[in-house]
PDB file of N, CA and C in Angstrom:
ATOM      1  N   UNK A   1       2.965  57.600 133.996  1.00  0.00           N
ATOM      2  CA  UNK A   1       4.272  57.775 134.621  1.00  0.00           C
ATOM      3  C   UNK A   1       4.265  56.974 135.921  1.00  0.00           C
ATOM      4  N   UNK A   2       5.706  56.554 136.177  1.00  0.00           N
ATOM      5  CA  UNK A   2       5.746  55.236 137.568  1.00  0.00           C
ATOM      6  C   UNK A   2       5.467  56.027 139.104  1.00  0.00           C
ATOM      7  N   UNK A   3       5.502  55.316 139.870  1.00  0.00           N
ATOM      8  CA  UNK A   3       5.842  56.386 141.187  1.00  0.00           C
ATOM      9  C   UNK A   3       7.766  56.873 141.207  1.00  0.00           C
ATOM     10  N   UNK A   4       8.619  56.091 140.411  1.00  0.00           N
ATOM     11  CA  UNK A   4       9.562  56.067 140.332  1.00  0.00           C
ATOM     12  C   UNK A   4      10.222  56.913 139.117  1.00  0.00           C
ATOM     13  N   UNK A   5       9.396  57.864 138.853  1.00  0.00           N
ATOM     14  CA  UNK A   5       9.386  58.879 138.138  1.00  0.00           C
ATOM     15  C   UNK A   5       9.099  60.408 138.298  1.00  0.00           C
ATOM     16  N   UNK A   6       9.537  61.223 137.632  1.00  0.00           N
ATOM     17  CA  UNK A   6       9.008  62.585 137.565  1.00  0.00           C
ATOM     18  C   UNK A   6       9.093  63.270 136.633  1.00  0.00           C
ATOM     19  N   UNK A   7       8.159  64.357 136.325  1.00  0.00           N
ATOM     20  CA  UNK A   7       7.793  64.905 135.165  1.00  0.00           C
ATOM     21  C   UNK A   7       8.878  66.100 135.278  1.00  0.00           C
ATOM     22  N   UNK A   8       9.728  66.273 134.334  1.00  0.00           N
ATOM     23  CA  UNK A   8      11.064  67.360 134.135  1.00  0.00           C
ATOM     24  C   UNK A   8      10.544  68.607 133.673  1.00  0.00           C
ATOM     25  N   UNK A   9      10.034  69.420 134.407  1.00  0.00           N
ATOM     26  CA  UNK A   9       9.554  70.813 134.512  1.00  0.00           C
ATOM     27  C   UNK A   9      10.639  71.438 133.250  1.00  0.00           C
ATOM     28  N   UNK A  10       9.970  72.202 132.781  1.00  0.00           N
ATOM     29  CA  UNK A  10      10.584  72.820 131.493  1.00  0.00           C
ATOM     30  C   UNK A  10      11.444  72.333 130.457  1.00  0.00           C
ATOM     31  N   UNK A  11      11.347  71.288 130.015  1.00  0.00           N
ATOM     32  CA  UNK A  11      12.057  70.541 129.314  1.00  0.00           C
ATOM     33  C   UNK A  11      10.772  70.175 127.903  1.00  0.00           C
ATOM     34  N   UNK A  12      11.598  70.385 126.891  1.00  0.00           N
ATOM     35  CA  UNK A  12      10.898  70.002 125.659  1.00  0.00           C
ATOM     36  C   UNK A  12      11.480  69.410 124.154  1.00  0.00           C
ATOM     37  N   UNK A  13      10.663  68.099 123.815  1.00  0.00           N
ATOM     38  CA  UNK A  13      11.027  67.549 122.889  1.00  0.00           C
ATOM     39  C   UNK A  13      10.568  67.675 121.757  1.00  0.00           C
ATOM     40  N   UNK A  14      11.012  67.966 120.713  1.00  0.00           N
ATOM     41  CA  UNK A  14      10.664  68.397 119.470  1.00  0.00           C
ATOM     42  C   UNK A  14      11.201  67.480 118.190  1.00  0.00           C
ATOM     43  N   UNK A  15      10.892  67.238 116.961  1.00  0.00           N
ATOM     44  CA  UNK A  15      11.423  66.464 116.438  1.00  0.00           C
ATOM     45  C   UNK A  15      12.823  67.210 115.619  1.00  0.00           C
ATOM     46  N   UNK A  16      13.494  66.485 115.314  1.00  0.00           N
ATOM     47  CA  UNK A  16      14.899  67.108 114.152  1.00  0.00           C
ATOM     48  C   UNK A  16      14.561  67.743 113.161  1.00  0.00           C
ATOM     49  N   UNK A  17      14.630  68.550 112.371  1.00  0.00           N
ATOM     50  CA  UNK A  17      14.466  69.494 111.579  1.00  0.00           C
ATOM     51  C   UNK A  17      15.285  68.821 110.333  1.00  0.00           C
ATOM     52  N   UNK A  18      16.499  68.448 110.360  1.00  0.00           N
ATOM     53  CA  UNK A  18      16.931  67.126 109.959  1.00  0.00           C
ATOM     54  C   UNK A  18      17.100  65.945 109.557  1.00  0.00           C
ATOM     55  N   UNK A  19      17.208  65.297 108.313  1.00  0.00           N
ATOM     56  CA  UNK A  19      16.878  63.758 108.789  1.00  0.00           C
ATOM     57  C   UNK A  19      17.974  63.214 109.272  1.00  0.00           C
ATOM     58  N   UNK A  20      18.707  63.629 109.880  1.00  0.00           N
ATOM     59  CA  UNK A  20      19.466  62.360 110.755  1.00  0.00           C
ATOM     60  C   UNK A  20      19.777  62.737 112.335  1.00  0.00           C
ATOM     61  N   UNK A  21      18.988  63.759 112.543  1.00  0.00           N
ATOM     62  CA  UNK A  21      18.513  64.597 113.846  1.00  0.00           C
ATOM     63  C   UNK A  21      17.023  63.835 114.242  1.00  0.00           C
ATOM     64  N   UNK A  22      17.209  62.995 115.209  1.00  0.00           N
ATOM     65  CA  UNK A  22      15.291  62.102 115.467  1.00  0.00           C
ATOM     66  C   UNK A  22      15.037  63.187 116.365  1.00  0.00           C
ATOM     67  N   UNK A  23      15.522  63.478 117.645  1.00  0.00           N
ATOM     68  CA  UNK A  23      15.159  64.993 118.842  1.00  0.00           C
ATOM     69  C   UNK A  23      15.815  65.826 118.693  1.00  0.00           C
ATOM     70  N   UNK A  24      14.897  66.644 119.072  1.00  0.00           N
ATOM     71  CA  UNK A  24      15.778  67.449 119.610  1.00  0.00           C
ATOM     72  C   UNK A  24      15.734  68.082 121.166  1.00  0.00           C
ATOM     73  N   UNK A  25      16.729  68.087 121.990  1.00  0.00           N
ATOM     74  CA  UNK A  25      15.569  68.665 123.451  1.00  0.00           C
ATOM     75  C   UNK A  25      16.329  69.928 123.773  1.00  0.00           C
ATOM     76  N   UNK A  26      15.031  70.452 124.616  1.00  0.00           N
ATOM     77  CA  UNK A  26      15.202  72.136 124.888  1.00  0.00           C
ATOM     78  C   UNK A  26      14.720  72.000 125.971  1.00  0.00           C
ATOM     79  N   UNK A  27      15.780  72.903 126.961  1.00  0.00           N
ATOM     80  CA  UNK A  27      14.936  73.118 128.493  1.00  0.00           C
ATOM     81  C   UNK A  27      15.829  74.409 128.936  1.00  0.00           C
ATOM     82  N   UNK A  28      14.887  74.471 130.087  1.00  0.00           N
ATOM     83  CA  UNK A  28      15.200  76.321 130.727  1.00  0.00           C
ATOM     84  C   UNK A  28      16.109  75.322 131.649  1.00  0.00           C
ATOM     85  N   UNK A  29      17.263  76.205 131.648  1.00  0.00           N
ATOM     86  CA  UNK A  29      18.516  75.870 132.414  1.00  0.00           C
ATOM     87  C   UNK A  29      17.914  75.911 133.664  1.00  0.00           C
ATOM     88  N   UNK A  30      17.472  77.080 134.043  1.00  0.00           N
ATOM     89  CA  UNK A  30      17.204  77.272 135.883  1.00  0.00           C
ATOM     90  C   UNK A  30      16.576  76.142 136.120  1.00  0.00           C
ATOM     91  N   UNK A  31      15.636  75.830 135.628  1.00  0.00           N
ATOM     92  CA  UNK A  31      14.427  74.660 136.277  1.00  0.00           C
ATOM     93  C   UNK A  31      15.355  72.960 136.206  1.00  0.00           C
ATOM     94  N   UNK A  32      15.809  72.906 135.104  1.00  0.00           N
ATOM     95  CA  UNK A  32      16.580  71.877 135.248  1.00  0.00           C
ATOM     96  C   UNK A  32      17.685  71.586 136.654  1.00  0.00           C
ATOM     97  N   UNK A  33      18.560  72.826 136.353  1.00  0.00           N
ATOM     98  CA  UNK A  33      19.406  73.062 137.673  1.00  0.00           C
ATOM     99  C   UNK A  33      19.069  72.524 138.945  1.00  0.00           C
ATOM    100  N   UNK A  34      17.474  73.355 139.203  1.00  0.00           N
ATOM    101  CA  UNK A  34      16.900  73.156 140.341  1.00  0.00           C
ATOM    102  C   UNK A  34      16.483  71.602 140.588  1.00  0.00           C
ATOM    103  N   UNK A  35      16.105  70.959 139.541  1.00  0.00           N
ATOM    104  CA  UNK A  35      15.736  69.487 140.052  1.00  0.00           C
ATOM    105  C   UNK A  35      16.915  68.555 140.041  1.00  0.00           C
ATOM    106  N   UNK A  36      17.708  69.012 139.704  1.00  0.00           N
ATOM    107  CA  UNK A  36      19.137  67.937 140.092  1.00  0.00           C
ATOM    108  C   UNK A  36      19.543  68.209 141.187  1.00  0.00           C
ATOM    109  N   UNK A  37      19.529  69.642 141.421  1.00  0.00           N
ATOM    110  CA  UNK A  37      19.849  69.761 142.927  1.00  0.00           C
ATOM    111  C   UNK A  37      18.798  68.955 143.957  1.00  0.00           C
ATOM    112  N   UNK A  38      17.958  68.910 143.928  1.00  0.00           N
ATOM    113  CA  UNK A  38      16.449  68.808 144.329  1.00  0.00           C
ATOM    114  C   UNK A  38      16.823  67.269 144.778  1.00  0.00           C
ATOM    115  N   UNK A  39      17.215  66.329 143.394  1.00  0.00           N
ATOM    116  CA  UNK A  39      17.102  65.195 142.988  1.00  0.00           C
ATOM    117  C   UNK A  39      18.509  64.809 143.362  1.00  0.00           C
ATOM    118  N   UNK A  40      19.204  65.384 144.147  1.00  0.00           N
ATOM    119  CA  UNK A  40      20.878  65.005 144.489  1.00  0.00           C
ATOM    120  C   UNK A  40      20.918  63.425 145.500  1.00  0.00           C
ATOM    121  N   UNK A  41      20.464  63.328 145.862  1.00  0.00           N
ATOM    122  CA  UNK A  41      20.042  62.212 146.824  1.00  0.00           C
ATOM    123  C   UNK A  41      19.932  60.419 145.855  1.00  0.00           C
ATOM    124  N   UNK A  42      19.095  60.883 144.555  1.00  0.00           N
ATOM    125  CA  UNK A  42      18.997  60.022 144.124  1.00  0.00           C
ATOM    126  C   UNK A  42      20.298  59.834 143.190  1.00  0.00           C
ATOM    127  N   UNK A  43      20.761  60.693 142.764  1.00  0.00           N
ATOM    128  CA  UNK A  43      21.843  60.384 141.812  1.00  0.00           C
ATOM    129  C   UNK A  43      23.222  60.241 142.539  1.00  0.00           C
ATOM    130  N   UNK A  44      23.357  60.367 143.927  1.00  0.00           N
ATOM    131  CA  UNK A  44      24.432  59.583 145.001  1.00  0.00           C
ATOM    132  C   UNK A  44      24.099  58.403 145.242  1.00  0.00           C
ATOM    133  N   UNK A  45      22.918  57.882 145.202  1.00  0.00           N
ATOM    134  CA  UNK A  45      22.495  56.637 145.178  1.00  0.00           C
ATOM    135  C   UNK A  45      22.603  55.810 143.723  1.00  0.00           C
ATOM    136  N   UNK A  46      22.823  56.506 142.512  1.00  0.00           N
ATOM    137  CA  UNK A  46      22.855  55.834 141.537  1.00  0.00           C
ATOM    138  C   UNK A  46      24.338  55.728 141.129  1.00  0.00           C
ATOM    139  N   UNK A  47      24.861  56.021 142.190  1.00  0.00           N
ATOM    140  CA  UNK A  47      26.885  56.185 141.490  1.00  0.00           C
ATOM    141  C   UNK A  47      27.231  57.412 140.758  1.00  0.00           C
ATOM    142  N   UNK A  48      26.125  58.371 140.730  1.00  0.00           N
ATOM    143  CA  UNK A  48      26.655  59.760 140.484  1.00  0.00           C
ATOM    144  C   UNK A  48      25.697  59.597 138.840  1.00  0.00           C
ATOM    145  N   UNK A  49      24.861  58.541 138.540  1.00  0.00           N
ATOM    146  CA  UNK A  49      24.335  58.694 137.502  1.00  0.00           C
ATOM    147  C   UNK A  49      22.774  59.020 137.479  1.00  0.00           C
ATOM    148  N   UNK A  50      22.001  59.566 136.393  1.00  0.00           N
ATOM    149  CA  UNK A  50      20.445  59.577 136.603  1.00  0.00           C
ATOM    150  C   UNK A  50      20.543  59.495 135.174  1.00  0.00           C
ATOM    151  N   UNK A  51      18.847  59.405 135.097  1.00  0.00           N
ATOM    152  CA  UNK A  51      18.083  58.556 133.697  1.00  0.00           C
ATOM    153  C   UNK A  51      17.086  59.703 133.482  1.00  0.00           C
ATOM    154  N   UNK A  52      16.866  60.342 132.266  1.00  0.00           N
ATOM    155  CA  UNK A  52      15.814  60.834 131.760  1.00  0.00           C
ATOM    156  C   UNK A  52      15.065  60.410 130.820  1.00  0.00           C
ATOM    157  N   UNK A  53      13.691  60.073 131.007  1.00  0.00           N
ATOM    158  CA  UNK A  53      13.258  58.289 129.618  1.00  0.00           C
ATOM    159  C   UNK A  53      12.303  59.494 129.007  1.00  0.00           C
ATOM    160  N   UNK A  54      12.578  59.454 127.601  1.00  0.00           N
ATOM    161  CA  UNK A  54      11.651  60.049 127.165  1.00  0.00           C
ATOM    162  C   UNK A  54      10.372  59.357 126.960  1.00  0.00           C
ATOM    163  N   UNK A  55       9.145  59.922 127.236  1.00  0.00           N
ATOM    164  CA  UNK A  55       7.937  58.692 126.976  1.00  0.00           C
ATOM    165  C   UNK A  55       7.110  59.602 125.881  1.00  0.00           C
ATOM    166  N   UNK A  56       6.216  59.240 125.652  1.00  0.00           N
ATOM    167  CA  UNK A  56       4.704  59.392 125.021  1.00  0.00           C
ATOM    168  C   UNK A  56       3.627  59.288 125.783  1.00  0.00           C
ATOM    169  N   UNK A  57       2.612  60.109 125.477  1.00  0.00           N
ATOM    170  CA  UNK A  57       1.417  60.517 126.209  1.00  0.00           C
ATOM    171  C   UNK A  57       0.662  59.995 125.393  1.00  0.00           C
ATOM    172  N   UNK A  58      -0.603  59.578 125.987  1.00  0.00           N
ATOM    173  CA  UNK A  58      -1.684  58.780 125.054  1.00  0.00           C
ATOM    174  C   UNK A  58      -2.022  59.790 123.811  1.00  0.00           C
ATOM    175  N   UNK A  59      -1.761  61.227 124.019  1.00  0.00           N
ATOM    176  CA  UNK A  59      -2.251  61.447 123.121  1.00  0.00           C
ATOM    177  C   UNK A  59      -0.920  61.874 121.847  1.00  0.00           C
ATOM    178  N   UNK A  60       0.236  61.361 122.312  1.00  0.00           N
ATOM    179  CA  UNK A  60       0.855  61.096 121.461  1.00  0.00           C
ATOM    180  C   UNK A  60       2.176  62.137 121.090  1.00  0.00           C
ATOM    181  N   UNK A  61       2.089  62.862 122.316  1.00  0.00           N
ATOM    182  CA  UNK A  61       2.839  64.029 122.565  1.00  0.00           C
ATOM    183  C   UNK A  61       4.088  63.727 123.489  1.00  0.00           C
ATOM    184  N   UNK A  62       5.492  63.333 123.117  1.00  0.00           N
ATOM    185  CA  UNK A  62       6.790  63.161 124.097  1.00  0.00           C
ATOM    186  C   UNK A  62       7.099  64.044 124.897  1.00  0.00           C
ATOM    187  N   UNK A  63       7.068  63.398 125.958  1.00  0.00           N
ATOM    188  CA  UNK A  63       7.209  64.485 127.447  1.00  0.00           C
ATOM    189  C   UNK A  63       8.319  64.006 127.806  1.00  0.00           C
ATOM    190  N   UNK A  64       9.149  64.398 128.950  1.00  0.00           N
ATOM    191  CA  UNK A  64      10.677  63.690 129.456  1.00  0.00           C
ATOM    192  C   UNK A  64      10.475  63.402 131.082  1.00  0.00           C
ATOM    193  N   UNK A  65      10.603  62.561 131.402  1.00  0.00           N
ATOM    194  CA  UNK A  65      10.415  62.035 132.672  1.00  0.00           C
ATOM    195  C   UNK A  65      11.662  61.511 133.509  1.00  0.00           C
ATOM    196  N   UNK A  66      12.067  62.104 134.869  1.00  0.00           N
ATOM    197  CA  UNK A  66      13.105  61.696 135.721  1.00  0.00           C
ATOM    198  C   UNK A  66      13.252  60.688 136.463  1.00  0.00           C
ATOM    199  N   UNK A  67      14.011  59.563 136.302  1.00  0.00           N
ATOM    200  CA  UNK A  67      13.783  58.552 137.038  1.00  0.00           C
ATOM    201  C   UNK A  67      14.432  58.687 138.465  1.00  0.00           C
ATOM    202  N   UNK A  68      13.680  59.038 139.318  1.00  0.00           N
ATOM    203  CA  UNK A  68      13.928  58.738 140.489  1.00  0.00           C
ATOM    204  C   UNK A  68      13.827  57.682 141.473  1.00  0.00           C
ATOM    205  N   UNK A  69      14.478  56.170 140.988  1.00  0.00           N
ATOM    206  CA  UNK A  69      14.764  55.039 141.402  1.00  0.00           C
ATOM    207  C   UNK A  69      15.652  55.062 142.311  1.00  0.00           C
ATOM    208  N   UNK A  70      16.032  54.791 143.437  1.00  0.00           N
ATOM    209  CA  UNK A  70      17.184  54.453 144.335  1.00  0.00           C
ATOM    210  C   UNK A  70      17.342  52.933 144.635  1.00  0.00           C
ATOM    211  N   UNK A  71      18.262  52.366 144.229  1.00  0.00           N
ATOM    212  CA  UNK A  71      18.665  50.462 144.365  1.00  0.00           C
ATOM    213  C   UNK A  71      18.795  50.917 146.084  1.00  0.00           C
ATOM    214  N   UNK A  72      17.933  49.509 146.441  1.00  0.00           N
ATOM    215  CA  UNK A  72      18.370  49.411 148.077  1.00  0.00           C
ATOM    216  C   UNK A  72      19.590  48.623 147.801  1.00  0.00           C
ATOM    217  N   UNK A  73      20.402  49.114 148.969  1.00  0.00           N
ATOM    218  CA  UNK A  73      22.160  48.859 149.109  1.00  0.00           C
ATOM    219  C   UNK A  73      22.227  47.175 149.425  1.00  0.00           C
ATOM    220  N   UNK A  74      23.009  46.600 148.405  1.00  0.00           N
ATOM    221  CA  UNK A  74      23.054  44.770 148.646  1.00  0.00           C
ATOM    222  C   UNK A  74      23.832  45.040 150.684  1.00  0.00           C
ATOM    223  N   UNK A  75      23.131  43.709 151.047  1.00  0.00           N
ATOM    224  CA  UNK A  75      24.144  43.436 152.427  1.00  0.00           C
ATOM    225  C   UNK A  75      25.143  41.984 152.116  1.00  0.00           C
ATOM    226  N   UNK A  76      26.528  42.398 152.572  1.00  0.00           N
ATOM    227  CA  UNK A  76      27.766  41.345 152.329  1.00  0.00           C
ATOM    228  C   UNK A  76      27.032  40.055 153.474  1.00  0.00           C
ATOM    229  N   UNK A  77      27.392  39.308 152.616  1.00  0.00           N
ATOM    230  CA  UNK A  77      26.848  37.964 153.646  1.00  0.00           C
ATOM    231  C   UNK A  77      28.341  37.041 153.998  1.00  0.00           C
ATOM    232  N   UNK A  78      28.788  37.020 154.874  1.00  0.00           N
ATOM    233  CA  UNK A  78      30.034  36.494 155.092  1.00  0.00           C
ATOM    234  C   UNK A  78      29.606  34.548 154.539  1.00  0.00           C
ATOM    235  N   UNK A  79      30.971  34.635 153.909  1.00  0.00           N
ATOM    236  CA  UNK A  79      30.701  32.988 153.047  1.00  0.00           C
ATOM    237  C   UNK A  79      30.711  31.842 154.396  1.00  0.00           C
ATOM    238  N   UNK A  80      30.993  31.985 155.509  1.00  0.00           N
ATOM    239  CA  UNK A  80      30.791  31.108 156.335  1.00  0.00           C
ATOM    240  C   UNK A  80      28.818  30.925 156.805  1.00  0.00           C
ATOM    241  N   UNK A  81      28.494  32.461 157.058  1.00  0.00           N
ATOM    242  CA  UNK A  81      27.061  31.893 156.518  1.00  0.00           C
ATOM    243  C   UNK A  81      26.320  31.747 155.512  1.00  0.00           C
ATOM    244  N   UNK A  82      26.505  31.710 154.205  1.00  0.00           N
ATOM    245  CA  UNK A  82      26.403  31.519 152.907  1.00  0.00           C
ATOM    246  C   UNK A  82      26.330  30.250 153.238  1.00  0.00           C
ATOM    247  N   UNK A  83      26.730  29.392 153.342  1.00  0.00           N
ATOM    248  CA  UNK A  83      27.113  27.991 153.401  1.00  0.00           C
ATOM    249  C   UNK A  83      26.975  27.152 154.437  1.00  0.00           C
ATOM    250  N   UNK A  84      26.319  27.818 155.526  1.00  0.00           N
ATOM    251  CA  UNK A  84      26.061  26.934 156.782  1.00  0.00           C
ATOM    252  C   UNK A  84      25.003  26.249 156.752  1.00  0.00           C
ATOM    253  N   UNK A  85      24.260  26.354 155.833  1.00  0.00           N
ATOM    254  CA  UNK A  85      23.021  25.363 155.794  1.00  0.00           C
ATOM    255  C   UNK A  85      22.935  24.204 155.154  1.00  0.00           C
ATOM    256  N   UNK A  86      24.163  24.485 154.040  1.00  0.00           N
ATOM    257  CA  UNK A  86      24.299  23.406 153.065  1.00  0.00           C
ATOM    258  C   UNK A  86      25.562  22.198 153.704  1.00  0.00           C
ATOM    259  N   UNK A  87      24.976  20.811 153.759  1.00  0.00           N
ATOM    260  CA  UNK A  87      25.747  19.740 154.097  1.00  0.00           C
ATOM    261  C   UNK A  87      27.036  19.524 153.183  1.00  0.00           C
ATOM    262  N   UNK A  88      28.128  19.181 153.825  1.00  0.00           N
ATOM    263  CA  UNK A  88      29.659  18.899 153.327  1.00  0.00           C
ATOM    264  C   UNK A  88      29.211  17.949 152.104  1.00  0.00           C
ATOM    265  N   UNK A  89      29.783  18.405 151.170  1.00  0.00           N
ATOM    266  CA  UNK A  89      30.119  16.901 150.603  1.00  0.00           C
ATOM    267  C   UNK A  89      31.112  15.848 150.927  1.00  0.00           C
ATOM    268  N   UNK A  90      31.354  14.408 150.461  1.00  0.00           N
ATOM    269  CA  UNK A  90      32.212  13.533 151.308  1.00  0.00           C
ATOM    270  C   UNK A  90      32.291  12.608 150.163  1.00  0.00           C
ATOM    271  N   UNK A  91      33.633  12.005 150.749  1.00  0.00           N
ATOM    272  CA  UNK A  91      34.272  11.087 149.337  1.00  0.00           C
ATOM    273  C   UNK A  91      32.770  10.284 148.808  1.00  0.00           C
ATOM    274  N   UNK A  92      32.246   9.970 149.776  1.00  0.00           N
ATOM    275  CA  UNK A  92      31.155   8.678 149.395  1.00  0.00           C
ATOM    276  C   UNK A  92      29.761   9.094 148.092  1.00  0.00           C
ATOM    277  N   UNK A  93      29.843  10.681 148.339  1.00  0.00           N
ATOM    278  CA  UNK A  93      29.013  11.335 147.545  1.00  0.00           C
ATOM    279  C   UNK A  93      28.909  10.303 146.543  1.00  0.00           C
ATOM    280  N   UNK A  94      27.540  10.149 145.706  1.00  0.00           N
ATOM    281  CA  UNK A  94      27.212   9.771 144.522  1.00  0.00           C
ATOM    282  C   UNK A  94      27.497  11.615 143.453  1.00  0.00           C
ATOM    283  N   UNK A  95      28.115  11.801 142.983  1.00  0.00           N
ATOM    284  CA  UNK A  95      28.315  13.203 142.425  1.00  0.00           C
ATOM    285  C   UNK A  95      28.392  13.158 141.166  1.00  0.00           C
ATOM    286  N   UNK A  96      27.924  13.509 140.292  1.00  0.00           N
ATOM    287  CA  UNK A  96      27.449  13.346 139.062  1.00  0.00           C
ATOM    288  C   UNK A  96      28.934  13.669 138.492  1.00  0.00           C
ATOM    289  N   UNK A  97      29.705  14.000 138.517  1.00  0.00           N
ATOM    290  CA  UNK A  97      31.076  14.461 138.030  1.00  0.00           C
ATOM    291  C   UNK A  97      32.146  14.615 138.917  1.00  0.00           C
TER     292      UNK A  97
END
């Protein structure tokens, strides 16, 4: 598991009983509750969204893991300095088109 992860306390994956059921998942409401609350920070940072990746354990057993990623916030670069480094072009240009 990443550092950008966490292991979802009471949550369990089981297969479909079904064939057109692949999971099925089961978790204790309270504990879930508690880590979204917990985890509120990151999912204001994600636009109100979060990720639960289901993985596999070496030994072959699916566990569910919380991604707790936060994107650092882009900074607006005003287009006058965007472009202050780069020289004008001019009629004389050789310009491929």
């Amino acid at each position: 598991m990443s550092k950008s992860s966490e292991l979802v306390q009471g949550m369990f994956i089981n297969a479909g009983n079904v064939e057109w059921v692949k999971m099925e998942l089961a978790f204790k409401v309270d504990q879930l509750a508690e880590m979204l609350i917990t985890h509120k920070d990151v999912f204001e940072a994600n636009k109100g969204y979060g990720k639960i990746q289901i993985c596999e354990s070496k030994g072959g057993k699916l566990y569910a893991a919380l991604s707790t990623f936060k994107p650092t916030p882009k900074t607006d670069v005003p287009v006058e300095d965007h472009l202050a480094s780069r020289e004008p072009a001019t009629q004389d240009a050789d310009l491929p088109f």
